[in-house]
N, C-alpha and C. Protein backbone atom coordinates (compact mmCIF):
# COMPACT_ATOMS: atom_id res chain seq x y z
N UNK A 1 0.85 -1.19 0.00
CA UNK A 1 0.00 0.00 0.00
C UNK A 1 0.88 1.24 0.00
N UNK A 2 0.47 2.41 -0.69
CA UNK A 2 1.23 3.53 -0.47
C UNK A 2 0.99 4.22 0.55
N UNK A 3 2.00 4.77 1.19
CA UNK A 3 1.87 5.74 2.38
C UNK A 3 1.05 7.00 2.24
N UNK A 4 0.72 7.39 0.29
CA UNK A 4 -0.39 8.46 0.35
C UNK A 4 -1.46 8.24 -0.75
N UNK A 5 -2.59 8.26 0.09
CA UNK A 5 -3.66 7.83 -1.11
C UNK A 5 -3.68 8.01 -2.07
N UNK A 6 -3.84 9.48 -2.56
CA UNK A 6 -3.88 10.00 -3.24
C UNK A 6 -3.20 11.18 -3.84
N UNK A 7 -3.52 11.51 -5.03
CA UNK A 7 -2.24 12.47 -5.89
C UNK A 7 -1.85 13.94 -5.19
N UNK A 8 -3.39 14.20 -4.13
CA UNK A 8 -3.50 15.57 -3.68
C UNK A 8 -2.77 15.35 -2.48
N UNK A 9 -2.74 14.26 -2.08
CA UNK A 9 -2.08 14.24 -0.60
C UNK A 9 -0.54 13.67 -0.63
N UNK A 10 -0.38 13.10 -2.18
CA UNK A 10 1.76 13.13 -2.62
C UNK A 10 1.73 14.84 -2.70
N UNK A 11 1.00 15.42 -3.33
CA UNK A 11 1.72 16.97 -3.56
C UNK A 11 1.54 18.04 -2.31
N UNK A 12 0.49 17.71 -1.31
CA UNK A 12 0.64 18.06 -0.77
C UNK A 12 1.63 17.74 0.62
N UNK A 13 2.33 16.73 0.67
CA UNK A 13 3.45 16.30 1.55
C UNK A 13 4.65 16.60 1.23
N UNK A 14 4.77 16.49 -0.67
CA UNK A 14 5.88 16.98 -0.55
C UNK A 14 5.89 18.78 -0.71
N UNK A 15 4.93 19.73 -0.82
CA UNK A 15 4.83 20.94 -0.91
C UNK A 15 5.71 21.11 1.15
N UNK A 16 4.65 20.13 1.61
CA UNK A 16 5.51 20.50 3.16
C UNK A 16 6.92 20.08 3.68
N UNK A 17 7.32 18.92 2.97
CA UNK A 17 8.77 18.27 3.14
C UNK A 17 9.84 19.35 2.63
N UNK A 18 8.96 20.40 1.34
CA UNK A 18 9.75 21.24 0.62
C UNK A 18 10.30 22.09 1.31
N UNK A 19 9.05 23.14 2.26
CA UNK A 19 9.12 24.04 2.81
C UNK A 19 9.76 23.59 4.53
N UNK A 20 9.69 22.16 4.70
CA UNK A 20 10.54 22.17 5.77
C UNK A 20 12.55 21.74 5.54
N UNK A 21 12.56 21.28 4.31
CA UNK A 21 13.92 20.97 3.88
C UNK A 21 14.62 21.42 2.71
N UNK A 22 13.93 22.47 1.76
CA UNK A 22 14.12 22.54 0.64
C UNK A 22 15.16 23.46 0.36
N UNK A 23 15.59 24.28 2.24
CA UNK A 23 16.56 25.54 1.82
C UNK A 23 17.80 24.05 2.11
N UNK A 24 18.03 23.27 3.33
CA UNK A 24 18.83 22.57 3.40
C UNK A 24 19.17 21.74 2.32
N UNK A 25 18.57 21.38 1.12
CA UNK A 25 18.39 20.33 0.02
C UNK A 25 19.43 21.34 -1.08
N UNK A 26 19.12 22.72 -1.19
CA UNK A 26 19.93 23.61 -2.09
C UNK A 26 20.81 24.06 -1.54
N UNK A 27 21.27 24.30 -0.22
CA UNK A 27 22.21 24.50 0.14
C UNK A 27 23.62 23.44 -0.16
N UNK A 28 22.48 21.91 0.40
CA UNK A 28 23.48 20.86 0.06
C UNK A 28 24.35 20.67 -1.94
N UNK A 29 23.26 21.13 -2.53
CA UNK A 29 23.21 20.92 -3.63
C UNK A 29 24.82 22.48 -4.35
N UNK A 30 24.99 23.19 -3.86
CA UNK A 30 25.34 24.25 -3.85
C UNK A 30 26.83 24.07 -3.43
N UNK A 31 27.15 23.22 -2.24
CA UNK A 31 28.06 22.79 -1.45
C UNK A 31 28.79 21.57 -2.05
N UNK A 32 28.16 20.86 -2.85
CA UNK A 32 28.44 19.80 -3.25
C UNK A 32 29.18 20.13 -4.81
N UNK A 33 28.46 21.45 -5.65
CA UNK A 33 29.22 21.94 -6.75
C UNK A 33 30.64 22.67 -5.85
N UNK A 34 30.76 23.32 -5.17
CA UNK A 34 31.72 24.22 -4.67
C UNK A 34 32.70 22.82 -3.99
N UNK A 35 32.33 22.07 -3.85
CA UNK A 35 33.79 21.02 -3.11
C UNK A 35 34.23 20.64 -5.00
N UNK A 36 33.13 20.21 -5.64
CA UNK A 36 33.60 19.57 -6.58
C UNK A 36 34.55 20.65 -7.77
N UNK A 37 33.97 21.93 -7.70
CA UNK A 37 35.11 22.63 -8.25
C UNK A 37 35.94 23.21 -7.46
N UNK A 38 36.12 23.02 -6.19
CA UNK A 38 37.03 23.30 -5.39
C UNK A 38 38.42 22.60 -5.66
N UNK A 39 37.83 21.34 -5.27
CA UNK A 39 38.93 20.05 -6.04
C UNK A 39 39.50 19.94 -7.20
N UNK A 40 38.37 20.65 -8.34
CA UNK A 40 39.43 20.60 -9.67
C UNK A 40 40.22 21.98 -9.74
N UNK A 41 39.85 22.57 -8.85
CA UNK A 41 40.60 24.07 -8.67
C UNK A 41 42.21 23.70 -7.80
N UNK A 42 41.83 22.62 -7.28
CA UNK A 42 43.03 22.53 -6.25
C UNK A 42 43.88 21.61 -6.92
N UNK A 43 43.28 20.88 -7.67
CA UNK A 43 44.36 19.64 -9.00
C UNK A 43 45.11 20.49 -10.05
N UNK A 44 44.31 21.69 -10.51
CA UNK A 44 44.93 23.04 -11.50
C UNK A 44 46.03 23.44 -10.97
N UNK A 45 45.72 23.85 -8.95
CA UNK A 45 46.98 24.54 -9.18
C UNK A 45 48.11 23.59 -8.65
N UNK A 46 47.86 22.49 -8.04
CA UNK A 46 48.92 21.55 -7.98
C UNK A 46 49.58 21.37 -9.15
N UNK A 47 48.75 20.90 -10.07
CA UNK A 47 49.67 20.93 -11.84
C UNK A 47 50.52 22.01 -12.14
N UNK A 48 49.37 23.51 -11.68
CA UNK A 48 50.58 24.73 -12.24
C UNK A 48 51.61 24.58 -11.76
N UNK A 49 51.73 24.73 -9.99
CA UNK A 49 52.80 24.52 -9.26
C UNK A 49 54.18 23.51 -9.37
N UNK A 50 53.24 22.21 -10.18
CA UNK A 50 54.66 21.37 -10.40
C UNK A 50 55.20 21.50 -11.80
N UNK A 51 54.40 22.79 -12.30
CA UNK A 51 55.13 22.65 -13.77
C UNK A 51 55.98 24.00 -13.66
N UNK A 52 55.63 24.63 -12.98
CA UNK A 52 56.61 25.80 -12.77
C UNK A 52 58.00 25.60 -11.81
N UNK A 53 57.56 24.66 -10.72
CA UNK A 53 58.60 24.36 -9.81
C UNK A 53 59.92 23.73 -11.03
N UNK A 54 59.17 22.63 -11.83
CA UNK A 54 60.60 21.66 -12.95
C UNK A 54 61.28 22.80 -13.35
N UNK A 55 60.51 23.98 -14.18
CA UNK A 55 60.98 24.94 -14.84
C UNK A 55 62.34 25.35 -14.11
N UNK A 56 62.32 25.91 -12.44
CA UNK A 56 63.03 26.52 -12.11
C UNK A 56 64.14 25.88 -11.97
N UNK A 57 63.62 24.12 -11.43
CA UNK A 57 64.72 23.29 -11.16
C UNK A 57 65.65 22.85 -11.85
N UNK A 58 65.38 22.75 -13.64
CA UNK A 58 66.03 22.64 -14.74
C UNK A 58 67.03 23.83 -14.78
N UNK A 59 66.32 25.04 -14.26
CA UNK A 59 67.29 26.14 -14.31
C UNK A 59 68.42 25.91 -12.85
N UNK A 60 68.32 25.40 -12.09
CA UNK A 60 69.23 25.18 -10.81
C UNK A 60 70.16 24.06 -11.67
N UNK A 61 69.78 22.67 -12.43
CA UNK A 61 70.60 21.88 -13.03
C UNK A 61 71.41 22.64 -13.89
N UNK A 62 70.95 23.98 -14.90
CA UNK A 62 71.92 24.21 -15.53
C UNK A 62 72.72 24.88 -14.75
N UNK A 63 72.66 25.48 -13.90
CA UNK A 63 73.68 26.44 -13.06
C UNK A 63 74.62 25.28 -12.78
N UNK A 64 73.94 24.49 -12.22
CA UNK A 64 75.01 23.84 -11.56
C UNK A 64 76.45 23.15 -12.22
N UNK A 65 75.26 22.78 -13.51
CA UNK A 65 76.60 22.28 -14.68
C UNK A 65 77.43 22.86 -15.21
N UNK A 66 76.84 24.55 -14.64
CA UNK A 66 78.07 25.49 -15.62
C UNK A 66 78.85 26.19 -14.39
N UNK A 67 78.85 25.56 -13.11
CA UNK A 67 79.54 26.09 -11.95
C UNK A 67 79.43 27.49 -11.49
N UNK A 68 78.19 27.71 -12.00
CA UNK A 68 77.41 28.72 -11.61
C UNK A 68 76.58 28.70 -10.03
N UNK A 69 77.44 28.55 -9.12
CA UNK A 69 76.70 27.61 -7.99
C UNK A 69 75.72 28.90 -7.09
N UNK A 70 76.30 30.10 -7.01
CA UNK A 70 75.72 31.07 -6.20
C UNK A 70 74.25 31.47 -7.00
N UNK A 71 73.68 31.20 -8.54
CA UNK A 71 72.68 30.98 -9.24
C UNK A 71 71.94 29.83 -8.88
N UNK A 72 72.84 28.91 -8.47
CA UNK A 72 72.08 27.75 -8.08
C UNK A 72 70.89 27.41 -7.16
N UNK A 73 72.38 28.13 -6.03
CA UNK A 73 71.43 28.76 -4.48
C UNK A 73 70.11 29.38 -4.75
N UNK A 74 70.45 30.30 -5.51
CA UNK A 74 68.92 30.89 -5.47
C UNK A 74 68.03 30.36 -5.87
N UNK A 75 68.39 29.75 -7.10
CA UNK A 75 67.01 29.12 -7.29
C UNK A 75 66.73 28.00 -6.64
N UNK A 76 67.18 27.31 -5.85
CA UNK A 76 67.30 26.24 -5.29
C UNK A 76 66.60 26.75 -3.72
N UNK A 77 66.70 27.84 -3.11
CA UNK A 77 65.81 29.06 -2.36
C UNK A 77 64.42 28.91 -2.89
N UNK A 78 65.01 29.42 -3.72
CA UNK A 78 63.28 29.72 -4.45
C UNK A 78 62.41 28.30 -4.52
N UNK A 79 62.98 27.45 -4.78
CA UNK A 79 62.04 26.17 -4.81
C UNK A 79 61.60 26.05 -3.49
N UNK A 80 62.23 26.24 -2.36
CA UNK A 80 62.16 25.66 -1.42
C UNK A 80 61.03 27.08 -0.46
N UNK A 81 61.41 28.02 -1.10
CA UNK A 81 60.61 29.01 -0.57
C UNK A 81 59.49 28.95 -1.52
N UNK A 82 59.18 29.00 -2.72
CA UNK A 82 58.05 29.18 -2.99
C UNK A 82 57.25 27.73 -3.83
N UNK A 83 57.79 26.77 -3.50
CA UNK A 83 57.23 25.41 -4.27
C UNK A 83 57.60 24.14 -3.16
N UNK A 84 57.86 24.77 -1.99
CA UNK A 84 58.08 23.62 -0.75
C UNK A 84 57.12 22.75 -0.73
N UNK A 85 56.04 21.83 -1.35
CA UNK A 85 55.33 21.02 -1.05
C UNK A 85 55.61 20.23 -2.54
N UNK A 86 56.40 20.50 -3.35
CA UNK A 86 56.45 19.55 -4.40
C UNK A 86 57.56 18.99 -4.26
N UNK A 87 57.75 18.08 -5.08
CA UNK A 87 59.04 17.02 -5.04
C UNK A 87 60.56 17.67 -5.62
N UNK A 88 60.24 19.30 -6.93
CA UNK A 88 61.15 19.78 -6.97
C UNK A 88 62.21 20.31 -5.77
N UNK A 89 61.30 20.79 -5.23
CA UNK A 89 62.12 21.21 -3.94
C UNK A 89 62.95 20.60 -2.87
N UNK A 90 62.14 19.15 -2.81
CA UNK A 90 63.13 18.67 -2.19
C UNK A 90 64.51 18.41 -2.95
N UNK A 91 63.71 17.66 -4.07
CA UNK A 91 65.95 17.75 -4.50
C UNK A 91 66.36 18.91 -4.79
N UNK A 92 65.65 19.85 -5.05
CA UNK A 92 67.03 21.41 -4.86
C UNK A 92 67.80 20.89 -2.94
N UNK A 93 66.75 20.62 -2.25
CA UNK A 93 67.32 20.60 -0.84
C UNK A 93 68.27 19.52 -0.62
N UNK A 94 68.58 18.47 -1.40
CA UNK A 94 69.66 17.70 -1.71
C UNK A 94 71.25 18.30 -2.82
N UNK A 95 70.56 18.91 -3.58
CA UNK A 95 71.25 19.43 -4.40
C UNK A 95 72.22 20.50 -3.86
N UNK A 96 71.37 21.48 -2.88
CA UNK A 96 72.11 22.22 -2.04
C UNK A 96 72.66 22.05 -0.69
N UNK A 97 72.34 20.87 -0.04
CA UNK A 97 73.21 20.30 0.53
C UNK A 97 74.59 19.70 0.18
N UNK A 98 74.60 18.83 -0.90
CA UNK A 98 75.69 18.64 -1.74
C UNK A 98 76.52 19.74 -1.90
N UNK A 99 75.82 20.91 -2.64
CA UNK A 99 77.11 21.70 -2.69
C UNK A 99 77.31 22.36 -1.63
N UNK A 100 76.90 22.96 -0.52
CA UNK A 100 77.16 22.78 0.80
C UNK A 100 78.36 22.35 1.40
N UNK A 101 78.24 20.86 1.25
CA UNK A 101 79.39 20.10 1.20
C UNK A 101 80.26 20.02 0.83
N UNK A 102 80.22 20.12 -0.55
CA UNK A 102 81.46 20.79 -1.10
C UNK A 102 82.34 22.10 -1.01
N UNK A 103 81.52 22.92 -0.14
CA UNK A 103 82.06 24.32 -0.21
C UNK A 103 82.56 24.02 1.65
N UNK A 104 82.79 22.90 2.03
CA UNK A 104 82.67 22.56 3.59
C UNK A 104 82.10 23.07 4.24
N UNK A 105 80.60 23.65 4.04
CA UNK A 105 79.63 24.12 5.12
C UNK A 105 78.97 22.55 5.40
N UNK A 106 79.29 22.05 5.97
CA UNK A 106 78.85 21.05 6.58
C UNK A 106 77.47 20.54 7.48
N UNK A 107 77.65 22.42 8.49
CA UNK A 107 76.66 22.25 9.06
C UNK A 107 75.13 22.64 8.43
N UNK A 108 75.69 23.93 7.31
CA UNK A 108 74.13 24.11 6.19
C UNK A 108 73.84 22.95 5.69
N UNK A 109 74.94 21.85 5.02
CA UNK A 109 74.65 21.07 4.34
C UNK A 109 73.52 19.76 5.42
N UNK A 110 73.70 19.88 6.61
CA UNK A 110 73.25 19.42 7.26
C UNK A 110 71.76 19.44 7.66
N UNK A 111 71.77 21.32 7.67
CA UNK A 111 70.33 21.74 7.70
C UNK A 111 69.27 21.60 6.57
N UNK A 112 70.10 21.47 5.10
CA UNK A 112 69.67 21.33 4.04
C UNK A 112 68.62 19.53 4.32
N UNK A 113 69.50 18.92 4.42
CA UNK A 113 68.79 17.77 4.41
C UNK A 113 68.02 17.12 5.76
N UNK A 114 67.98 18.08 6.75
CA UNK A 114 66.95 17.55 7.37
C UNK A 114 65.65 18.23 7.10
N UNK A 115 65.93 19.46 6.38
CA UNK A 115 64.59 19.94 5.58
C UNK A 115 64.15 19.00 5.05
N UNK A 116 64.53 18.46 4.13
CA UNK A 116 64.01 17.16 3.28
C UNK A 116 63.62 16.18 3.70
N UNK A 117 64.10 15.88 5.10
CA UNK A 117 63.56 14.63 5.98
C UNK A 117 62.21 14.76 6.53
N UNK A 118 62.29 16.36 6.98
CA UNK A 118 60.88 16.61 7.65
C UNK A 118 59.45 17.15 6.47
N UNK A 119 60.30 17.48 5.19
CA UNK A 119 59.57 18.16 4.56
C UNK A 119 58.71 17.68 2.88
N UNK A 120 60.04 16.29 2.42
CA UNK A 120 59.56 16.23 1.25
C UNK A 120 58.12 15.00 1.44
N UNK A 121 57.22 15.24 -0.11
CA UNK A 121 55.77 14.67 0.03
C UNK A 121 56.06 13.33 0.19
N UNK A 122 57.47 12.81 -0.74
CA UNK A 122 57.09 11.44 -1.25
C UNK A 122 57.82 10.63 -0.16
N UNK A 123 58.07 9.28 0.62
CA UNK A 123 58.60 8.52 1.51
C UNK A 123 60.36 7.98 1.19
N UNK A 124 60.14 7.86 -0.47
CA UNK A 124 61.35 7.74 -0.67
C UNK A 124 62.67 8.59 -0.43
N UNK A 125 61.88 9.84 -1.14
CA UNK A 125 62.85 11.12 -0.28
C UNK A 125 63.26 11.25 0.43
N UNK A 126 62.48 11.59 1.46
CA UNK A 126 62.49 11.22 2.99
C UNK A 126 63.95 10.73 3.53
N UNK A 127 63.48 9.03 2.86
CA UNK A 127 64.49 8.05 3.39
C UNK A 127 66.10 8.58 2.82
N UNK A 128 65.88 8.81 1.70
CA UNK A 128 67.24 9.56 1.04
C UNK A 128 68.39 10.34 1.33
N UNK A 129 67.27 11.26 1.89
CA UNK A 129 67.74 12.42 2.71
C UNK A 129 68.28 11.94 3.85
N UNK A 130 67.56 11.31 4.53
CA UNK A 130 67.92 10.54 5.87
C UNK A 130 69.15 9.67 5.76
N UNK A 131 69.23 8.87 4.70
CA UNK A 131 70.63 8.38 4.41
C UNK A 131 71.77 9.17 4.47
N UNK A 132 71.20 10.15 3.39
CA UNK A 132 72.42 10.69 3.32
C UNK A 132 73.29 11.89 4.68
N UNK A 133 71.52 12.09 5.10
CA UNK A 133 71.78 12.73 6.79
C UNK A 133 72.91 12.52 7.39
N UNK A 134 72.54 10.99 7.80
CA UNK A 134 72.92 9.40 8.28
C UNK A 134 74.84 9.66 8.08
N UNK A 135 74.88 9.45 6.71
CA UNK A 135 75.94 9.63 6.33
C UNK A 135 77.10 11.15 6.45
N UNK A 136 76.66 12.08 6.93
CA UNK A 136 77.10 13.39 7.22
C UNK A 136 77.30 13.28 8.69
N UNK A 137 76.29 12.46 9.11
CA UNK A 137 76.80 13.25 10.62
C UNK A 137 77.48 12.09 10.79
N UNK A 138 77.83 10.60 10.50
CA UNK A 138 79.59 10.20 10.48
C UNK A 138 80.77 10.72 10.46
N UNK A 139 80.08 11.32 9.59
CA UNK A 139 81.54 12.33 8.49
C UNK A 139 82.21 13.61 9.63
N UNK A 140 80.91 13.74 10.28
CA UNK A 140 81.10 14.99 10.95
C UNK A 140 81.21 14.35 12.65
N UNK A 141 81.70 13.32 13.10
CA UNK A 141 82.07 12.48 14.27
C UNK A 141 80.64 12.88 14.97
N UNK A 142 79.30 12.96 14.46
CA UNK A 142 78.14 13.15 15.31
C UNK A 142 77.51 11.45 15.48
N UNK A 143 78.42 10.70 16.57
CA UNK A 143 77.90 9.65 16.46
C UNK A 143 76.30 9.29 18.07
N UNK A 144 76.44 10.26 18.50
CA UNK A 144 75.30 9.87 19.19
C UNK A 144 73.88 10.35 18.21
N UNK A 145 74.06 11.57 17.60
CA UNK A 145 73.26 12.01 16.91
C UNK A 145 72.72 10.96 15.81
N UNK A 146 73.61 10.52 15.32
CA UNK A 146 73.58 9.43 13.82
C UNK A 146 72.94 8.07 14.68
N UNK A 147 73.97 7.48 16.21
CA UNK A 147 72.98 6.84 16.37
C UNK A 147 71.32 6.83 16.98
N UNK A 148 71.10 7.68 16.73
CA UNK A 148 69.69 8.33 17.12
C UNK A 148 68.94 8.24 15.78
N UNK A 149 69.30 8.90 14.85
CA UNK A 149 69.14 8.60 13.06
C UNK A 149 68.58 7.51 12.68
N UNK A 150 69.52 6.08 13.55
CA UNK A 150 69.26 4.74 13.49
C UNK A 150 68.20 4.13 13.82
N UNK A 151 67.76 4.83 14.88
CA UNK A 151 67.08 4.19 15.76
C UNK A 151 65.26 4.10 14.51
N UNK A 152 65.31 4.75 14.09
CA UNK A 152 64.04 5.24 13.30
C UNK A 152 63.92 3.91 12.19
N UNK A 153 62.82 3.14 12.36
CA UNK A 153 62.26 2.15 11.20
C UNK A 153 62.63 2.73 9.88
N UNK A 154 62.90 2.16 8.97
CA UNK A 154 63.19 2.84 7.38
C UNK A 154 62.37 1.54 6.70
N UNK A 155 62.37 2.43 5.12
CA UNK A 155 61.07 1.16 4.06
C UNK A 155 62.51 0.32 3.62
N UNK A 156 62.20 -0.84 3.74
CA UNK A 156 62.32 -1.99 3.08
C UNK A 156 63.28 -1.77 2.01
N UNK A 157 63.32 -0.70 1.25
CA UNK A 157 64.25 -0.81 -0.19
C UNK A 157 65.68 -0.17 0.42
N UNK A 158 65.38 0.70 1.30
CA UNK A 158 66.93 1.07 2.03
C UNK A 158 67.33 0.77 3.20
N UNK A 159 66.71 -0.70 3.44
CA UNK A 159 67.51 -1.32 4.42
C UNK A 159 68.79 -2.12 4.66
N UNK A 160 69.24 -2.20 3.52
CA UNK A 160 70.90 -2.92 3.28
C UNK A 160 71.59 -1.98 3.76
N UNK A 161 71.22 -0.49 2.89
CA UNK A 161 71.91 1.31 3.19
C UNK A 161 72.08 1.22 4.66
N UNK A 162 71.20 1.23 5.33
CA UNK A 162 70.92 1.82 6.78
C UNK A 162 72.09 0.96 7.84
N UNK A 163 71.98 -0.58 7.29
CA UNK A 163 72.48 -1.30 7.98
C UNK A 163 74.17 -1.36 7.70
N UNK A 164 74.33 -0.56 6.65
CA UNK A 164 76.03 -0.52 6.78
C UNK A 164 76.10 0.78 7.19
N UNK A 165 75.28 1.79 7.00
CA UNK A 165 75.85 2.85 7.87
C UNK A 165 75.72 2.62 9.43
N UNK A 166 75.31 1.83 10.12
CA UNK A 166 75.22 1.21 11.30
C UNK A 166 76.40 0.71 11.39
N UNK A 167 76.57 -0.40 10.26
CA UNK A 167 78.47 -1.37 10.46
C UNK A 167 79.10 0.60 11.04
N UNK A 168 79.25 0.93 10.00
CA UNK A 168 80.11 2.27 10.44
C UNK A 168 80.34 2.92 11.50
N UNK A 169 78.91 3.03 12.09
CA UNK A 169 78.44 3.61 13.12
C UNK A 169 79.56 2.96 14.43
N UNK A 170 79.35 1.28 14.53
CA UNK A 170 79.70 0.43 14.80
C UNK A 170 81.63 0.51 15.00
N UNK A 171 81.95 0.57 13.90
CA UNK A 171 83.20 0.34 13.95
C UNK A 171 84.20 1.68 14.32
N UNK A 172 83.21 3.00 14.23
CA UNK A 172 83.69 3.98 15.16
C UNK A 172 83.63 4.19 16.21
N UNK A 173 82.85 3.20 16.90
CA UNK A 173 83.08 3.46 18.50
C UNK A 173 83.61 2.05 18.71
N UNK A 174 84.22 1.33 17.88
CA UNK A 174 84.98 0.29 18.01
C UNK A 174 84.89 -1.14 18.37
N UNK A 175 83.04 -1.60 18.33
CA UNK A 175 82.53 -2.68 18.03
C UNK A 175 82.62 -3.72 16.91
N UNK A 176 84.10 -4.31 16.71
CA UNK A 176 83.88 -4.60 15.37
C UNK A 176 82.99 -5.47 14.80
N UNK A 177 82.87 -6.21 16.26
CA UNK A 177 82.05 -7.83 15.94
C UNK A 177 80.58 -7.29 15.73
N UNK A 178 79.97 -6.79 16.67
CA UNK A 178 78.73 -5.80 15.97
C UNK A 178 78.69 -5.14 14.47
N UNK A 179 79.65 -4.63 14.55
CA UNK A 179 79.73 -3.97 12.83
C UNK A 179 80.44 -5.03 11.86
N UNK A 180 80.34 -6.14 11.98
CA UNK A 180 80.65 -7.32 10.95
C UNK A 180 79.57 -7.88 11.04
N UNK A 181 77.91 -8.00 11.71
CA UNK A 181 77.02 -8.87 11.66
C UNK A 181 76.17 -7.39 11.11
N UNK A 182 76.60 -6.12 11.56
CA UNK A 182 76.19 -5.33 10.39
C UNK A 182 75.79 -5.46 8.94
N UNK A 183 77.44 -5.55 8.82
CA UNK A 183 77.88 -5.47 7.18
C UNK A 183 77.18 -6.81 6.78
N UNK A 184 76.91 -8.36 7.22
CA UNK A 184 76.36 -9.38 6.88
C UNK A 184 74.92 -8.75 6.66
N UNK A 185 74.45 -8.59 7.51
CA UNK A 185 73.10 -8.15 7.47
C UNK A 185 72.97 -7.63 6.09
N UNK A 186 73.34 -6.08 5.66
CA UNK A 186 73.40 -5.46 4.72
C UNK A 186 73.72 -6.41 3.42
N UNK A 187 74.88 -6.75 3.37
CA UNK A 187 74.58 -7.70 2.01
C UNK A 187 73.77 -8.72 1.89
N UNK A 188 73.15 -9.40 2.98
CA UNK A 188 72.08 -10.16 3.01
C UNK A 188 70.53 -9.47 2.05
N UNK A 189 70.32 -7.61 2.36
CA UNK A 189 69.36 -7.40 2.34
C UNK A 189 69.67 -6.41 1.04
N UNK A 190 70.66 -6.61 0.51
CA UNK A 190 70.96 -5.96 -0.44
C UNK A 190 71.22 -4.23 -0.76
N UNK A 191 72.35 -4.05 -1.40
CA UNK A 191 73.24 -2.21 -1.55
C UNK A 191 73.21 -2.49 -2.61
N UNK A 192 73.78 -0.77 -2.69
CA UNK A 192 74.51 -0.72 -3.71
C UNK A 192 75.46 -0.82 -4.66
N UNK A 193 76.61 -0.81 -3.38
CA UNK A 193 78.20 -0.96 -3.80
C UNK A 193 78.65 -2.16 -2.76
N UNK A 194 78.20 -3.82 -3.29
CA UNK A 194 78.69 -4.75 -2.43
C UNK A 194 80.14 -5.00 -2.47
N UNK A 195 81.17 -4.61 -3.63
CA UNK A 195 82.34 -4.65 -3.21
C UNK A 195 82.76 -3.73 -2.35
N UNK A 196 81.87 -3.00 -2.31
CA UNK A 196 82.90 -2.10 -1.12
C UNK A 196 82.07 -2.85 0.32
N UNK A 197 81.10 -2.76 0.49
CA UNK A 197 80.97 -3.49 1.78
C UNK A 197 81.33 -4.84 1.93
N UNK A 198 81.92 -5.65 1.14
CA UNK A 198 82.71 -6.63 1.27
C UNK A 198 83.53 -6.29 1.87
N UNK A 199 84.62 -5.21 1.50
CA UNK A 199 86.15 -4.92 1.84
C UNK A 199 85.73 -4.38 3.38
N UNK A 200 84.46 -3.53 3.72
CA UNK A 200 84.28 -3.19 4.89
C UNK A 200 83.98 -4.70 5.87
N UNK A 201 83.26 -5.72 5.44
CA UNK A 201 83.21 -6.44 5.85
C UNK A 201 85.00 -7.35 6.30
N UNK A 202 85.68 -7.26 5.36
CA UNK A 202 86.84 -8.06 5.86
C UNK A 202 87.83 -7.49 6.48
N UNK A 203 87.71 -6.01 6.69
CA UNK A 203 88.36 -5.23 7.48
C UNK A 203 88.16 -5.36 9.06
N UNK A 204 86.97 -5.92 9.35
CA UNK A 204 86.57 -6.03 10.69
C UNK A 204 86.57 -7.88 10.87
N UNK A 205 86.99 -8.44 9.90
CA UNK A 205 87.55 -9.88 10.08
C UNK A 205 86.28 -10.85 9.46
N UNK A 206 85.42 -10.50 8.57
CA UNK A 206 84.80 -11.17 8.46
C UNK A 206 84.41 -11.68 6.98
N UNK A 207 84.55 -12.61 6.15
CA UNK A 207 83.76 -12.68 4.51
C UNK A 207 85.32 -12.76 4.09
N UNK A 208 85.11 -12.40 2.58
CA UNK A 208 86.15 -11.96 1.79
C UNK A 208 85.63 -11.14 1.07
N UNK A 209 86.66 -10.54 0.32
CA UNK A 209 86.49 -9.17 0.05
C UNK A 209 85.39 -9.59 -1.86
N UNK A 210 86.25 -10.94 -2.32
CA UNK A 210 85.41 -11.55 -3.51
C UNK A 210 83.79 -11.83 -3.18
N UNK A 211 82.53 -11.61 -4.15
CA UNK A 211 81.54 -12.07 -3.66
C UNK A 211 80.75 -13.68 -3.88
């Protein structure tokens, strides 16, 4: 059975359902266009943003290739000041850490890449940065700091990395036998450069240096 007899009493229920919901029904209706072009408004300027960020960053690669490095900086600034949520920016923040490094500012180069740790979108980055963190503050005898670095879970693809900068970690405060089940570990879980963590491995008495 229908809930209304008749045709006068459907129009007249919904004439009252109208007038009790009909501003909430267009409001919703109103709200629902404004998210939906909100969103393609917010995909536009994500696109603009990452097509302008490459632009600049192509221009930081050529500086850099023509040892133009104080051009570099800037634009490598500029990414980071005005395109900090895209992926360009973080590698300017690698890029300028590197040269950082090279110019022995050690400790900018330092600040450079924990920007990138705390800042870039994608996880891989992240981890990158963190490696290469990892790897600076060795360089720079910051071994409580680095082992603190350690202590932090990493993804799966740079866990061979992590675990020889640990051997390292290891064999500077003079654990060798720890930093030889290191270096096993690591080639177990796979690097980059296994002859060289071989040779690190047989330096602390363990493997041979052949794989």
């Amino acid at each position: 059975m229908s809930t209304y007899q008749t045709d006068d009493e459907q129009v007249e229920a919904i004439k009252k359902w109208w007038k009790e919901n009909g501003r909430s029904v267009v409001g919703g209706i109103v709200l629902g266009f404004l998210v939906i072009g909100g969103w393609q408004g917010w995909q536009s300027y994500q696109r603009n943003q990452g097509e302008a960020a490459s632009i600049v960053f192509d221009s930081m690669r050529q500086s850099v290739a023509s040892a133009d490095f104080d051009r570099a900086l800037e634009a490598g600034t500029r990414l980071i000041g005005d395109y900090s949520g895209t992926a360009y920016a973080s590698f300017a923040g690698l890029e300028m850490a590197k040269l950082a490094y090279q110019r022995g500012e050690k400790s900018v180069a330092r600040n450079h890449l924990q920007w990138v740790v705390d800042s870039a979108p994608d996880k891989a980055l992240r981890e990158l940065a963190r490696l290469r963190l990892g790897q600076l503050l060795l360089d720079m005898k910051e071994l409580d700091a680095l082992d603190s670095l350690l202590g932090t879970a990493t993804l799966p693809a740079f866990a061979g990395e992590f675990a020889v900068l640990r051997g390292d970690l290891l064999v500077a405060r003079g654990d060798v036998d720890a930093a030889r089940r290191a270096y096993e570990e690591a080639l177990g879980k796979g690097v980059d450069d296994e002859t060289l963590v071989r040779m690190k491995l047989v330096d602390v008495g363990g493997g041979s240096a052949a794989s």
